[in-house]
Protein backbone atom coordinates (compact mmCIF):
# COMPACT_ATOMS: atom_id res chain seq x y z
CA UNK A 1 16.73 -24.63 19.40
CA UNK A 2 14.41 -22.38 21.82
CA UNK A 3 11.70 -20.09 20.39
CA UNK A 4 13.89 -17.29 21.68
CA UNK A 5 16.89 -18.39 20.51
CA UNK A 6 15.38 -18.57 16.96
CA UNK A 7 13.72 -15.27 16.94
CA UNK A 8 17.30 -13.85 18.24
CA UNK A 9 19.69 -15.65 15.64
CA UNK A 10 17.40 -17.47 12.80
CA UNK A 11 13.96 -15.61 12.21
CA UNK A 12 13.79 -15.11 8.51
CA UNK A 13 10.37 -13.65 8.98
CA UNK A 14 10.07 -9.77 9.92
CA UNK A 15 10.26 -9.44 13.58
CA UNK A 16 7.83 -6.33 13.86
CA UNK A 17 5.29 -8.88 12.02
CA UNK A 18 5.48 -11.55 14.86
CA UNK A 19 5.24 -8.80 17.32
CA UNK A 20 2.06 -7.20 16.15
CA UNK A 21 0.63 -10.25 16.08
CA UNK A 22 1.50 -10.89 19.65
CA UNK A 23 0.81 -8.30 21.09
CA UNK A 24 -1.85 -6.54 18.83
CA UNK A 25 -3.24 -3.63 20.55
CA UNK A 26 0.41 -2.39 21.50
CA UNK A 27 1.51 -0.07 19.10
CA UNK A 28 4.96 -0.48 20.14
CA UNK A 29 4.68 -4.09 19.98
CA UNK A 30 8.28 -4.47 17.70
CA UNK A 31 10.25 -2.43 20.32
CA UNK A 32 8.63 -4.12 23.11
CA UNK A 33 9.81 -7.63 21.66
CA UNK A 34 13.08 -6.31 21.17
CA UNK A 35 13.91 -4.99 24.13
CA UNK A 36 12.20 -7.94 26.20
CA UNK A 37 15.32 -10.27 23.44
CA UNK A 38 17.97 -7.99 24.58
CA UNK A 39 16.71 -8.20 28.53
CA UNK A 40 16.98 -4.21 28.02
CA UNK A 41 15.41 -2.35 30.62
CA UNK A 42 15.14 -5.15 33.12
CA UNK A 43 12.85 -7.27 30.93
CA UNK A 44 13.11 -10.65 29.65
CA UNK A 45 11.80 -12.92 27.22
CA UNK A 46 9.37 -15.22 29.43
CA UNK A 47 7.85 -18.67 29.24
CA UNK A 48 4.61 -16.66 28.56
CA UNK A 49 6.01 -14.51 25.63
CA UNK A 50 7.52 -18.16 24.03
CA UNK A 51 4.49 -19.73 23.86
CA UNK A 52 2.94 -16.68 22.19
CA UNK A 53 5.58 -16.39 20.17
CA UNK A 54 5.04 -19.79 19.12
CA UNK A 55 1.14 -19.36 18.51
CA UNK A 56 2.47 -16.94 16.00
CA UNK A 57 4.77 -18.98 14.35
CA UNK A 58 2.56 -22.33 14.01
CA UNK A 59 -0.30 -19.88 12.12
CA UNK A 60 2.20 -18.92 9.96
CA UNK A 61 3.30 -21.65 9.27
CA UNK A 62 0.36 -23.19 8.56
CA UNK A 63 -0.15 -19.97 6.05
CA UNK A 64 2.68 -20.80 4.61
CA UNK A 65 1.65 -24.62 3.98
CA UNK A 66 -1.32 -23.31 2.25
CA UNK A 67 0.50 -21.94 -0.56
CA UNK A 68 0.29 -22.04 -3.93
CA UNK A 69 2.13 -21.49 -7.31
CA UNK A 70 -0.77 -20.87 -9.30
């Protein structure tokens, strides 16, 4: 499964979260990830935005690791 593909159809996690994080001085950031998903407006989801994307999703991940119960 692609990075896009799982932000498209699987993403559990809050899209508008991943996108700040991204793209962190855009205050549009969500919209901007959605529309680049839906290739709306002539944009696409790139190699580029994948491997920040991913970035995004190993830190969480490892935030995620880090968790406790207690």
């Amino acid at each position: 499964m692609t990075v896009e593909d799982y932000l498209k159809n699987h993403c559990k996690v809050d899209l508008s979260y991943i996108a700040s994080r991204m793209w962190p001085t855009n205050k549009n950031a969500a919209a901007y990830l959605s529309r680049k998903l839906n290739n709306a407006d002539g944009r696409s989801f790139s190699k580029k935005d994948a491997i920040k994307a991913m970035e995004v999703l190993k830190e969480l991940s490892i935030e995620l690791n880090t968790l406790t119960i207690e």
